[in-house]
N, C-alpha and C. Protein backbone atom coordinates (compact mmCIF):
# COMPACT_ATOMS: atom_id res chain seq x y z
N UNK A 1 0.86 -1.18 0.00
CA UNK A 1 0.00 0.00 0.00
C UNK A 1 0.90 1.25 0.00
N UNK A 2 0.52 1.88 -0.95
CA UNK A 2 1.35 3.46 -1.04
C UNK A 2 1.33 4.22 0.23
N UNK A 3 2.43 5.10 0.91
CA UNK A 3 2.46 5.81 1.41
C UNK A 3 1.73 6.69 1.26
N UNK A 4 0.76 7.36 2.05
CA UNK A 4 -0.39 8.98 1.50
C UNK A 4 0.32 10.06 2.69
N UNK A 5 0.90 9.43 3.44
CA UNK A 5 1.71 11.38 4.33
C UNK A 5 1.49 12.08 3.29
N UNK A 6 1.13 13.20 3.31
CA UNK A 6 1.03 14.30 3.13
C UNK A 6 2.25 15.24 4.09
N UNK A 7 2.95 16.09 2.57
CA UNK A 7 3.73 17.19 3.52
C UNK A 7 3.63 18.24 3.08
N UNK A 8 3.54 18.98 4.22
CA UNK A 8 3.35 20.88 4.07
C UNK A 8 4.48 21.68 4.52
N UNK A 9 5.20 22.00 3.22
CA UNK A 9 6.33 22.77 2.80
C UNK A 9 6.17 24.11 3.18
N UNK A 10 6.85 24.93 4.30
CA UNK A 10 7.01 26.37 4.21
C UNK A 10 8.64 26.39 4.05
N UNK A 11 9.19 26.94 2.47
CA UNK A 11 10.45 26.87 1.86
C UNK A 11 11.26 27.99 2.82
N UNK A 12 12.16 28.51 3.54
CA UNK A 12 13.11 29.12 4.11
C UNK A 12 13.70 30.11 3.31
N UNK A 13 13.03 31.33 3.45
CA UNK A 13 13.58 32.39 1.99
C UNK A 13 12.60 32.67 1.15
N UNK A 14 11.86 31.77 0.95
CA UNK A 14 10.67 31.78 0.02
C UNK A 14 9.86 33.00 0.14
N UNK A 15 8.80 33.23 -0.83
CA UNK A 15 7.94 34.20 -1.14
C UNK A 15 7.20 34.16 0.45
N UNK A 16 6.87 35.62 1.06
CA UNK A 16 6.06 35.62 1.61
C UNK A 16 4.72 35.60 1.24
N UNK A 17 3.97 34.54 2.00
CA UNK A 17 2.40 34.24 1.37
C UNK A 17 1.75 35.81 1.96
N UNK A 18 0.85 35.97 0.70
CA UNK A 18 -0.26 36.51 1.06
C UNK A 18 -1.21 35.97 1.51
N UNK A 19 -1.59 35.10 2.04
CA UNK A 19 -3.17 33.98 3.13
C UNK A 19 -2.57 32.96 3.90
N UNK A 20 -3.21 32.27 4.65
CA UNK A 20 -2.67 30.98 5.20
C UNK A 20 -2.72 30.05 4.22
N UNK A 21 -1.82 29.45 3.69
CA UNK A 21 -1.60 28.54 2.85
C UNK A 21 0.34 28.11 3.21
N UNK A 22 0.37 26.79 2.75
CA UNK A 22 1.73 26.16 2.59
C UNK A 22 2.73 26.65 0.48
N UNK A 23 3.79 26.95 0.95
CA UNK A 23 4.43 26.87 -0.55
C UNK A 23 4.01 25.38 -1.05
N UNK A 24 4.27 24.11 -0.65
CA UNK A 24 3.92 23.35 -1.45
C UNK A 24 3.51 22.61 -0.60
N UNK A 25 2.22 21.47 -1.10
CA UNK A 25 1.78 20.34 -0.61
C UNK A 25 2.43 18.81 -1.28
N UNK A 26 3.07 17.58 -0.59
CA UNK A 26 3.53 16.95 -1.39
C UNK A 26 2.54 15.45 -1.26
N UNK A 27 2.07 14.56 -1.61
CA UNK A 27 1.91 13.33 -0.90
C UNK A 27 2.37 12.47 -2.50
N UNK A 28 2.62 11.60 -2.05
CA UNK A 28 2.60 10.27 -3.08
C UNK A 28 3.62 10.82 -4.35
N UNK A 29 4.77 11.12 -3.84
CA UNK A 29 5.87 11.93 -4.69
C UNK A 29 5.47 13.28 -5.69
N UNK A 30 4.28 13.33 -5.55
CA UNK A 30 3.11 14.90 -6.34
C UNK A 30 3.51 15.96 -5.44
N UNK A 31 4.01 17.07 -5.90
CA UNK A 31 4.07 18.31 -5.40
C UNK A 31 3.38 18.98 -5.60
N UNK A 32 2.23 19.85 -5.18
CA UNK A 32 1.49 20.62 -5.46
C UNK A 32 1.68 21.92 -4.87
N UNK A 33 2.60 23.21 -5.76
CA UNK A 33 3.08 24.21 -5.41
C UNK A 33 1.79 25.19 -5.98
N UNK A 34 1.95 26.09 -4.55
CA UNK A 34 0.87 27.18 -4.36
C UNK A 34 1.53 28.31 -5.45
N UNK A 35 -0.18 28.81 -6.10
CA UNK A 35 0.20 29.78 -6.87
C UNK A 35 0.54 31.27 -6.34
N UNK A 36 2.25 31.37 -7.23
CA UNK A 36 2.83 32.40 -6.50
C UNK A 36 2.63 33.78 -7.51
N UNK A 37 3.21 34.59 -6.63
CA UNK A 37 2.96 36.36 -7.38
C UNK A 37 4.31 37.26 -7.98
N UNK A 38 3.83 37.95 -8.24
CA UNK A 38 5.43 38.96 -9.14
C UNK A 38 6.01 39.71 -8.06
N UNK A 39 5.91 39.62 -6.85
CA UNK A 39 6.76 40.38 -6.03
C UNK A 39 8.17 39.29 -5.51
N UNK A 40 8.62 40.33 -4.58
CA UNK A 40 10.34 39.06 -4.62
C UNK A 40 9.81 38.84 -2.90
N UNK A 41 10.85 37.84 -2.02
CA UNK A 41 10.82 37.63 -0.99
C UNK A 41 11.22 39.46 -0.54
N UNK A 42 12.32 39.58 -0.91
CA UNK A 42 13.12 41.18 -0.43
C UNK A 42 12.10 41.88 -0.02
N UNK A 43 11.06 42.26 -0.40
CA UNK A 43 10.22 43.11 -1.45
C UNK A 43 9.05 42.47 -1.70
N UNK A 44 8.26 42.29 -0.07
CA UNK A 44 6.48 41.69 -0.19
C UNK A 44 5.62 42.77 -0.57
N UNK A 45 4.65 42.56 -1.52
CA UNK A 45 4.02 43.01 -2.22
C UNK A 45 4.08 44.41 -2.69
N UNK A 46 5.38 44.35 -3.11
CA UNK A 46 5.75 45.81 -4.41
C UNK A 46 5.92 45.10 -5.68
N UNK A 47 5.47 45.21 -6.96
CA UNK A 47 5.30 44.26 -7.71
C UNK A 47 6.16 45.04 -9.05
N UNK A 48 7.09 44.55 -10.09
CA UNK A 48 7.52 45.65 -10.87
C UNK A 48 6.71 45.52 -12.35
N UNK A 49 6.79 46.51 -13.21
CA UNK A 49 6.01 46.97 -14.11
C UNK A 49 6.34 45.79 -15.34
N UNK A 50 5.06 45.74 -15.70
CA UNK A 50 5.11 45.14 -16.91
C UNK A 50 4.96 43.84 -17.14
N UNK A 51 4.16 43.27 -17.96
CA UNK A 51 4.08 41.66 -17.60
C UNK A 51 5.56 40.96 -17.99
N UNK A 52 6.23 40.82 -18.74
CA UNK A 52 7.89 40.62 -18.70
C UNK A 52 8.21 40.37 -17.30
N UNK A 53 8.08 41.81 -16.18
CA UNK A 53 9.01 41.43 -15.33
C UNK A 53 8.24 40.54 -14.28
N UNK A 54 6.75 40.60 -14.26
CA UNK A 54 5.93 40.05 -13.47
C UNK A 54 6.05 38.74 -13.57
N UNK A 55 6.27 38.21 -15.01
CA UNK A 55 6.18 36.70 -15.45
C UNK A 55 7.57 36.32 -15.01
N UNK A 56 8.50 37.07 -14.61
CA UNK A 56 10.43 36.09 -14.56
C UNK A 56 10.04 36.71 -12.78
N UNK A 57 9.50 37.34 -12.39
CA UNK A 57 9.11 37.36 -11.06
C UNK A 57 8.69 36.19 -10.43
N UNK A 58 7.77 35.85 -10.91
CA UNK A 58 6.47 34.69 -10.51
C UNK A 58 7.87 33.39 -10.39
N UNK A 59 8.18 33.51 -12.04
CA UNK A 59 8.99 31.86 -12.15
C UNK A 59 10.40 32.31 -11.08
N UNK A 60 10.50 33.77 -10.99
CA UNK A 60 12.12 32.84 -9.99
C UNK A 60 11.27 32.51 -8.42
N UNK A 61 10.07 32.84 -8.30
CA UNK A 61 9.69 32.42 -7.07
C UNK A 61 9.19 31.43 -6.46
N UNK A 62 8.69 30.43 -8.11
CA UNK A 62 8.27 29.02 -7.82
C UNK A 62 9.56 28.49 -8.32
N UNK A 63 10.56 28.85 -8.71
CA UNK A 63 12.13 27.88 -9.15
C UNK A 63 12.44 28.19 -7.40
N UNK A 64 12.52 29.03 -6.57
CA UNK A 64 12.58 29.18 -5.15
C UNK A 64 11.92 27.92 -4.44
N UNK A 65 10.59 28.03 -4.69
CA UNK A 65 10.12 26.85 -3.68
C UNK A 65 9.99 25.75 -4.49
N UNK A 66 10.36 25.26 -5.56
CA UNK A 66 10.68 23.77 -5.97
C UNK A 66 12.02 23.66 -5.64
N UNK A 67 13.00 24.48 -5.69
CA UNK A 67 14.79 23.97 -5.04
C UNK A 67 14.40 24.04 -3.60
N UNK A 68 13.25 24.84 -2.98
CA UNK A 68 13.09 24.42 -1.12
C UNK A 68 12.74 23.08 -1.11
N UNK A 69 11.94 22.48 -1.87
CA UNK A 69 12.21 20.76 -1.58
C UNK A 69 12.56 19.87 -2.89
N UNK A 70 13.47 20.51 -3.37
CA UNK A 70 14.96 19.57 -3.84
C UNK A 70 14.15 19.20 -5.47
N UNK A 71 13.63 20.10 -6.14
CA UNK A 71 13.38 20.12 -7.18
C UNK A 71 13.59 21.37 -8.04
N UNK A 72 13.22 21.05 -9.88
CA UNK A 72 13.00 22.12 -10.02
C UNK A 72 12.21 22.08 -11.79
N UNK A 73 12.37 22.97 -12.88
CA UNK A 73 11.74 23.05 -13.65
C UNK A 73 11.49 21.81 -13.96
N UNK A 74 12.45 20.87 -14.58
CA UNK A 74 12.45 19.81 -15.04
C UNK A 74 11.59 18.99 -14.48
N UNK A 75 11.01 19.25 -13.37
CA UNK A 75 10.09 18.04 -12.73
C UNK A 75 8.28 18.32 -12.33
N UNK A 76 7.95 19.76 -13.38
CA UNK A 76 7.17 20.25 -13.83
C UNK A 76 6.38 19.67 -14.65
N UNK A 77 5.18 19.19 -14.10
CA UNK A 77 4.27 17.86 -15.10
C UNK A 77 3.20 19.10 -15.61
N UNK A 78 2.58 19.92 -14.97
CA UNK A 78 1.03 21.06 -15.06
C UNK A 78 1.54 22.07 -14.52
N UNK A 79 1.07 23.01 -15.01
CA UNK A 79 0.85 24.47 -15.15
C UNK A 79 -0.43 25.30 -15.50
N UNK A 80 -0.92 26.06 -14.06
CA UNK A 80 -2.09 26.57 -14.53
C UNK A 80 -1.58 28.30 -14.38
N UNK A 81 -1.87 29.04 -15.38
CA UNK A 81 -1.56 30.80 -15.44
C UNK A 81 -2.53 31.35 -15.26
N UNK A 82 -2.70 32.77 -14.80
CA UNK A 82 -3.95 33.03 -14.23
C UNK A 82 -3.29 34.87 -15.03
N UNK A 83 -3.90 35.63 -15.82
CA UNK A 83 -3.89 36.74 -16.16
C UNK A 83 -5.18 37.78 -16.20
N UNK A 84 -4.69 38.98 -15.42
CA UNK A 84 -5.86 39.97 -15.35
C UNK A 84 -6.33 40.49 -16.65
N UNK A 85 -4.88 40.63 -17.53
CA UNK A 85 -4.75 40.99 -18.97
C UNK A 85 -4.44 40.48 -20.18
N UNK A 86 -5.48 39.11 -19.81
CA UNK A 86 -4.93 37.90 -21.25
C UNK A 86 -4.93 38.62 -22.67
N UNK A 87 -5.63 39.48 -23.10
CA UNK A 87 -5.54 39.70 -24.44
C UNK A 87 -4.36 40.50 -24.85
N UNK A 88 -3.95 41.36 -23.89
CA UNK A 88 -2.63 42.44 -23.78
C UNK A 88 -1.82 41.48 -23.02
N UNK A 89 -1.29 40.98 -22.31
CA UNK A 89 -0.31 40.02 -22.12
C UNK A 89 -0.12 38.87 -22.26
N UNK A 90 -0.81 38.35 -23.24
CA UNK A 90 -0.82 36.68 -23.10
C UNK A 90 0.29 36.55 -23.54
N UNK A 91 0.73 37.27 -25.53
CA UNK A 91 1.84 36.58 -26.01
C UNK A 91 2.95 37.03 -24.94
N UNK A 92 3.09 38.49 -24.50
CA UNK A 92 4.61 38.28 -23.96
C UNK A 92 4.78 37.90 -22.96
N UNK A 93 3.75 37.27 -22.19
CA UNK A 93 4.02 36.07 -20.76
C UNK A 93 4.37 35.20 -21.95
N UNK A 94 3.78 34.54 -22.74
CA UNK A 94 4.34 33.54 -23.08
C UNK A 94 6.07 33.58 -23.90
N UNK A 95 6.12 34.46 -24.55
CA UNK A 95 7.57 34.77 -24.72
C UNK A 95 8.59 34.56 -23.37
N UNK A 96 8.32 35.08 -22.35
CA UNK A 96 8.87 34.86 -20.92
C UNK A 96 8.57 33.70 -20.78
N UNK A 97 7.79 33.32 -20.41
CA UNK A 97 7.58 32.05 -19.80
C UNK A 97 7.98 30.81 -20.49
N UNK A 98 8.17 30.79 -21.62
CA UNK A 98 8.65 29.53 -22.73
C UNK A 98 10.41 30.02 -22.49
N UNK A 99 11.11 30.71 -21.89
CA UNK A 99 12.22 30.44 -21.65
C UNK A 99 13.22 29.66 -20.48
N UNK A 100 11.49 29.70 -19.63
CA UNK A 100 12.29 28.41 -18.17
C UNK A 100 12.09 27.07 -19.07
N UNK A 101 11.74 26.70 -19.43
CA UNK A 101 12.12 25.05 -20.05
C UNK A 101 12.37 25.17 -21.41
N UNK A 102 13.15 23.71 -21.37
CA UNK A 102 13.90 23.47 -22.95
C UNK A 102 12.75 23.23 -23.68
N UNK A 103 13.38 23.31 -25.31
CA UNK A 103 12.18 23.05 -26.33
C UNK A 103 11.86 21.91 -26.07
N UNK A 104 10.42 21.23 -26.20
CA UNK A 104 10.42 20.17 -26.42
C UNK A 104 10.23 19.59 -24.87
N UNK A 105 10.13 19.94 -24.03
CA UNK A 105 9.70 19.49 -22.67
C UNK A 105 9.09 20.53 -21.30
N UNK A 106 8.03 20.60 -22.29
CA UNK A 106 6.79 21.81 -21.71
C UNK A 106 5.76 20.69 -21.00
N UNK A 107 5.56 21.50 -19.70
CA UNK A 107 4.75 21.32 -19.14
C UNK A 107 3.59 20.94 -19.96
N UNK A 108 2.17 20.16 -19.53
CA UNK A 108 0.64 20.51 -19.60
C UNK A 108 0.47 21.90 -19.15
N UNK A 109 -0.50 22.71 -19.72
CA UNK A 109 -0.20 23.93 -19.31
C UNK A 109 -1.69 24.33 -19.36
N UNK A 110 -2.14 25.33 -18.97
CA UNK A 110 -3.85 26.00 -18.47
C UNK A 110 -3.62 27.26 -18.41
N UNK A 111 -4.26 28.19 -19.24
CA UNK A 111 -4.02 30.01 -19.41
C UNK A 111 -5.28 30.54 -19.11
N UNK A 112 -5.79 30.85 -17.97
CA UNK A 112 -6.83 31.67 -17.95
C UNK A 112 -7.20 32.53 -17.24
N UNK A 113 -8.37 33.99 -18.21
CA UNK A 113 -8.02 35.11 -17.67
C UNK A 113 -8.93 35.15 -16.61
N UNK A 114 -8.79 36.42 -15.64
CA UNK A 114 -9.39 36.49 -14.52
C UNK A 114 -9.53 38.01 -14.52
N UNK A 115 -10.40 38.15 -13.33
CA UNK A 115 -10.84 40.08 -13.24
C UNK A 115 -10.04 40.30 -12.09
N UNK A 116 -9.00 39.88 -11.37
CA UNK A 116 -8.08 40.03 -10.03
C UNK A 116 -7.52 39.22 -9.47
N UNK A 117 -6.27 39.41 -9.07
CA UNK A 117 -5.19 38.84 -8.25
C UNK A 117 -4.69 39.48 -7.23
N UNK A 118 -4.44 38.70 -6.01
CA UNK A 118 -3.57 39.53 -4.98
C UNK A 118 -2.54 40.59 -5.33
N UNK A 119 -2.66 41.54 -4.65
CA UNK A 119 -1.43 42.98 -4.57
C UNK A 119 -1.95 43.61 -5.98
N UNK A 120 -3.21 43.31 -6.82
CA UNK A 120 -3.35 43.73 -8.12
C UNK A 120 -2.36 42.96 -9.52
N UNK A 121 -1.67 42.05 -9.28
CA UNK A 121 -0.99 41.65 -9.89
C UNK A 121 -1.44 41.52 -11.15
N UNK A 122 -0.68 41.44 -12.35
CA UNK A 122 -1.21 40.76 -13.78
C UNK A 122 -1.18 39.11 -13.77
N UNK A 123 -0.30 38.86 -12.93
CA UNK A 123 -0.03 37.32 -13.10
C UNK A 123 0.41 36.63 -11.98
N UNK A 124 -0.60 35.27 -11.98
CA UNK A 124 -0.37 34.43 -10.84
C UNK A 124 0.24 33.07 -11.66
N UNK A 125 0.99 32.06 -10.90
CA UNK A 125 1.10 30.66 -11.58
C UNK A 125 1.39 29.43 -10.43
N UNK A 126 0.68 28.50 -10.79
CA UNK A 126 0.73 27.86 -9.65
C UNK A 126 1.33 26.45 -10.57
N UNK A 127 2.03 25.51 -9.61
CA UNK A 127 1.86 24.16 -10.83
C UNK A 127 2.02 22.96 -9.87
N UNK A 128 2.51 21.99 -10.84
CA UNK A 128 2.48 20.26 -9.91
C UNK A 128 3.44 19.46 -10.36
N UNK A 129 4.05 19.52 -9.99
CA UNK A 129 5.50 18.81 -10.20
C UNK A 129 5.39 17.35 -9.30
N UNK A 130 6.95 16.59 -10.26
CA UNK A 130 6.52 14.72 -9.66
C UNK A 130 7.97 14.37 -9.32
N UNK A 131 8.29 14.03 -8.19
CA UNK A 131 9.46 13.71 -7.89
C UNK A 131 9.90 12.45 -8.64
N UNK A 132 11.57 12.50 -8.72
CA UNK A 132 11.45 11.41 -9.86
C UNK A 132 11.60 9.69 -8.96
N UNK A 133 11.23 8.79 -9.58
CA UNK A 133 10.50 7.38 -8.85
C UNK A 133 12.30 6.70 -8.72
């Protein structure tokens, strides 16, 4: 019978949450990392301009809490994006965002827009990564 522990990750350095929530939930080698925001740990909720910097914001903050428990892009199975301004930022999040992984080993991925995000943000991303067996 599989192990089901469940573990609740608060990463050391990591993004300060905006709610009670864990950076990541893990059980049954599934990581399920909470969707993070464009501000830095340094620097809780000052967010910088432009979806460009919002989108390499977001990813160095979930590449943060996947190296807090010993992972990282590469072990990125889903991806869900969450934008205030899909029609004005979709392509250049995606220009940004298609530069954390190699060609050819992209996530499952989910783009959808929304009317608000914490701190006002343009962009949230949350995903689910699989430790390897």
């Amino acid at each position: 019978m599989p192990d089901t522990t469940m573990l609740f990750h608060m990463v050391q350095g990591g993004p300060k949450p905006v709610a009670p929530f864990s950076h990541a939930v893990e059980c049954d080698g599934w990581v399920f990392v909470t969707g993070q925001m464009p501000d830095s740990p340094a620097s809780p909720g000052v967010l910088p301009d432009g979806i460009e910097a919002q989108t390499r914001n977001v990813m160095a903050n979930l590449a943060t809490v996947l190296a807090g428990v010993g992972l990282g892009f590469d072990n990125v199975t889903m991806v869900r994006i969450y934008l205030t301004h899909f029609k004005q930022d979709y392509a250049r999040m995606n220009e940004m965002y298609s530069t954390f992984f190699p060609a050819g080993r992209l996530p499952a991925r989910t783009c959808i827009g929304t009317t608000g995000l914490a701190y006002d943000a343009r962009i949230e991303i949350d995903m689910i990564a699989r430790r390897p067996a």
